[in-house]
Protein backbone atom coordinates (compact mmCIF):
# COMPACT_ATOMS: atom_id res chain seq x y z
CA UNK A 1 -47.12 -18.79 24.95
CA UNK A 2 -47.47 -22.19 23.61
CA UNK A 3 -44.84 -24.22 22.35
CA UNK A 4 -45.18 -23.61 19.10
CA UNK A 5 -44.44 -19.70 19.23
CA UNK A 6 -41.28 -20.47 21.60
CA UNK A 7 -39.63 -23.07 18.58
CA UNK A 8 -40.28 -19.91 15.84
CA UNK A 9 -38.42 -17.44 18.65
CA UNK A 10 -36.08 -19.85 18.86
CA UNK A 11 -35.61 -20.65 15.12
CA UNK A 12 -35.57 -16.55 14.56
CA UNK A 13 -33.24 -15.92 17.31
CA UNK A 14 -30.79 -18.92 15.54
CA UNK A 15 -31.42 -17.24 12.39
CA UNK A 16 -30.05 -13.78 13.86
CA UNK A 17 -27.00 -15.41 15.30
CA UNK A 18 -26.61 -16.78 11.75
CA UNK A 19 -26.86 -13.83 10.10
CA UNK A 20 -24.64 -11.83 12.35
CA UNK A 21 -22.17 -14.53 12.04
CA UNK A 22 -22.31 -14.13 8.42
CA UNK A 23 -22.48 -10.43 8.19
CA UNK A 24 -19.38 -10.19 10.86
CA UNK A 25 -17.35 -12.35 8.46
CA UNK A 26 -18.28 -10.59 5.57
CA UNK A 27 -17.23 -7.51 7.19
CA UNK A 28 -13.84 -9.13 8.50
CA UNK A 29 -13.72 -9.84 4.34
CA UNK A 30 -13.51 -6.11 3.88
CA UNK A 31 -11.39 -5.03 5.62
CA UNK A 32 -8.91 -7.37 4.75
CA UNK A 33 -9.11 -6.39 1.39
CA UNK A 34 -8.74 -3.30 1.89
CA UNK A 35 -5.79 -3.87 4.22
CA UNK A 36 -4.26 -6.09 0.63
CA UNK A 37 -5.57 -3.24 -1.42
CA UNK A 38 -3.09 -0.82 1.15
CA UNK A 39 -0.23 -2.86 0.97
CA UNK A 40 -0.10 -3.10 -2.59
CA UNK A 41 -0.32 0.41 -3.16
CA UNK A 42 2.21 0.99 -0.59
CA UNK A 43 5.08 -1.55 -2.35
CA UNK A 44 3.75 0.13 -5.62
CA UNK A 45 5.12 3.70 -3.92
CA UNK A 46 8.21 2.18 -2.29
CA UNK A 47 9.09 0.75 -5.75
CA UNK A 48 8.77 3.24 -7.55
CA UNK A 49 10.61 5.19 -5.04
CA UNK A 50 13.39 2.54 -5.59
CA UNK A 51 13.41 2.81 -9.22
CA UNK A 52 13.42 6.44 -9.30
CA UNK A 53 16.54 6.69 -7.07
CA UNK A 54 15.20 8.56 -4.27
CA UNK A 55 15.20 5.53 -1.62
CA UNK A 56 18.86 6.81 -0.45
CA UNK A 57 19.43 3.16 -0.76
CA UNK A 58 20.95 0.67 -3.72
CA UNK A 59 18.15 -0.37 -6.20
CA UNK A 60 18.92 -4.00 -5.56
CA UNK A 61 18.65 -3.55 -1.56
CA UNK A 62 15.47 -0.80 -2.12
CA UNK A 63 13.87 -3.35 -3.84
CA UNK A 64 14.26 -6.14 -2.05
CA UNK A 65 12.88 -4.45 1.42
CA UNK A 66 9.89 -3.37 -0.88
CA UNK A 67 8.89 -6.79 -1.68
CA UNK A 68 9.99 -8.25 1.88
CA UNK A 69 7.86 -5.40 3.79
CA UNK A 70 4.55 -6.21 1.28
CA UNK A 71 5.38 -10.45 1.77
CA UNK A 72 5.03 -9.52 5.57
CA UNK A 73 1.86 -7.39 5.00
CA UNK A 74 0.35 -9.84 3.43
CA UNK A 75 1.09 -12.62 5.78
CA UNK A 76 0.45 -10.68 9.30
CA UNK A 77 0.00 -6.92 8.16
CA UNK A 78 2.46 -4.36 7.92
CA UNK A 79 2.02 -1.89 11.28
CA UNK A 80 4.28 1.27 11.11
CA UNK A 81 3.66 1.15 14.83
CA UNK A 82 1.56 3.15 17.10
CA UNK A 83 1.11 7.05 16.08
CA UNK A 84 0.34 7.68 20.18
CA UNK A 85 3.41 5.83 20.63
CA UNK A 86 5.91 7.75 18.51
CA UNK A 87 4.25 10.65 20.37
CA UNK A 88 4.72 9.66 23.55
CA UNK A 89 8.67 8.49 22.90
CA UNK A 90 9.16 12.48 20.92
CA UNK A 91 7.31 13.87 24.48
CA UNK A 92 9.54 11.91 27.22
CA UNK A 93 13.11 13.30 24.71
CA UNK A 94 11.84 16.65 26.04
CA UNK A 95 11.49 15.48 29.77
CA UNK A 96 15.15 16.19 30.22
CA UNK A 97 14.76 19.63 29.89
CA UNK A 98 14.48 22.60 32.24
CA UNK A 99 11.23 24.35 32.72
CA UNK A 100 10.68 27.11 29.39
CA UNK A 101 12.99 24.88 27.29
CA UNK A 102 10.66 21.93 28.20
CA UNK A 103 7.72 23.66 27.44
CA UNK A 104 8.86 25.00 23.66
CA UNK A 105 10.69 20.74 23.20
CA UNK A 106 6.93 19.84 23.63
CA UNK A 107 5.40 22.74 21.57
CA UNK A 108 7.61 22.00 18.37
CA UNK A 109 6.81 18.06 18.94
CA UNK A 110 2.99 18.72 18.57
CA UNK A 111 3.90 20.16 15.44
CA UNK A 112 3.86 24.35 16.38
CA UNK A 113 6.90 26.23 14.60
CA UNK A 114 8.85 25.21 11.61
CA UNK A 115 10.18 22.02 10.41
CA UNK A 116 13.26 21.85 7.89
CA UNK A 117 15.01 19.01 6.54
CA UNK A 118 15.10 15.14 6.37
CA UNK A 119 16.69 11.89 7.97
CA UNK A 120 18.22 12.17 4.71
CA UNK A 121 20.17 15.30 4.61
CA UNK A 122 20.89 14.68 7.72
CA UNK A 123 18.70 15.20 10.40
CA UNK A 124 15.08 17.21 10.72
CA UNK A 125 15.16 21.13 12.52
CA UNK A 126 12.41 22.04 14.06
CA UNK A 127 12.06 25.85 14.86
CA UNK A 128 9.64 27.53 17.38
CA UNK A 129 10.10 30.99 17.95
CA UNK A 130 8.70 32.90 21.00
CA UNK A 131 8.58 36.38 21.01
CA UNK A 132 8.13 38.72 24.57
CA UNK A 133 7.25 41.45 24.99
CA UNK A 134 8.58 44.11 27.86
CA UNK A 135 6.88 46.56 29.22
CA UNK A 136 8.58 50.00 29.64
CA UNK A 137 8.45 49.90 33.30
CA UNK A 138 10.01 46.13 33.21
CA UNK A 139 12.80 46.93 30.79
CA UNK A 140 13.86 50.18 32.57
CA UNK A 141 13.60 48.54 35.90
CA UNK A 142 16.30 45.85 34.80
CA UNK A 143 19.84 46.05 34.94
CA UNK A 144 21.13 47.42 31.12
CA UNK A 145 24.80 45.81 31.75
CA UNK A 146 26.50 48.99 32.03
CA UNK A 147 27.37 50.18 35.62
């Protein structure tokens, strides 16, 4: 190759790196948009949350978290925190359980059975039910209780 052909690699190759440079921030542009487009609709909900009454706190004190939590989002971003996380603190609560009950704690935390209720009403149930079934020969083997 002569020299020539090496400076118009070189000068496409540059170009490229340009380009991607430019494309990457444009792309970086996006997204934080989109993350300022998210936090505004999300103080939009909270307040109107607030103002309806259904924040279980004070108006005053609703609102002023609102606009707090979207003044942080906008500075750093607003992260409600890891979802594996929050999965992984729900699985170790059932860790000190014994054997079955372990297995049915970690069953209703993957979201199997029922779930009634609210931090707001007090707490949230969550309801698995297991049903066996017994086989003639099992049941009449077993002792009925009545000796």
């Amino acid at each position: 190759m002569n020299n020539h052909c090496i400076q118009s690699w070189r000068a496409a190759g540059s170009l490229f790196v340009v380009l991607g440079v430019a494309l990457g921030s444009t792309s970086a542009l996006a997204a934080d948009k989109t993350a300022t487009a998210n936090a505004q609709a999300r103080y939009q909900q909270e307040r109107a949350a607030c103002l309806s009454g259904q924040s279980n706190q004070d108006r005053a004190t609703c609102l002023q978290e609102a606009g707090a939590a979207f003044a942080q989002a906008k500075r750093e971003g607003l992260n409600d925190g890891p979802a594996a996380q929050y999965q992984n603190n729900a699985l170790q609560r059932c860790e000190a359980l014994p054997g079955d009950d372990r297995q049915a704690c970690v069953a209703r935390m993957q979201g199997q059975g029922t779930t009634t209720g609210s931090v707001a009403t007090g707490g949230i149930y969550r309801e698995l039910v297991t049903r066996e079934i017994v086989s003639p020969s099992t049941a009449a083997s077993g002792s009925s209780g009545l000796d």
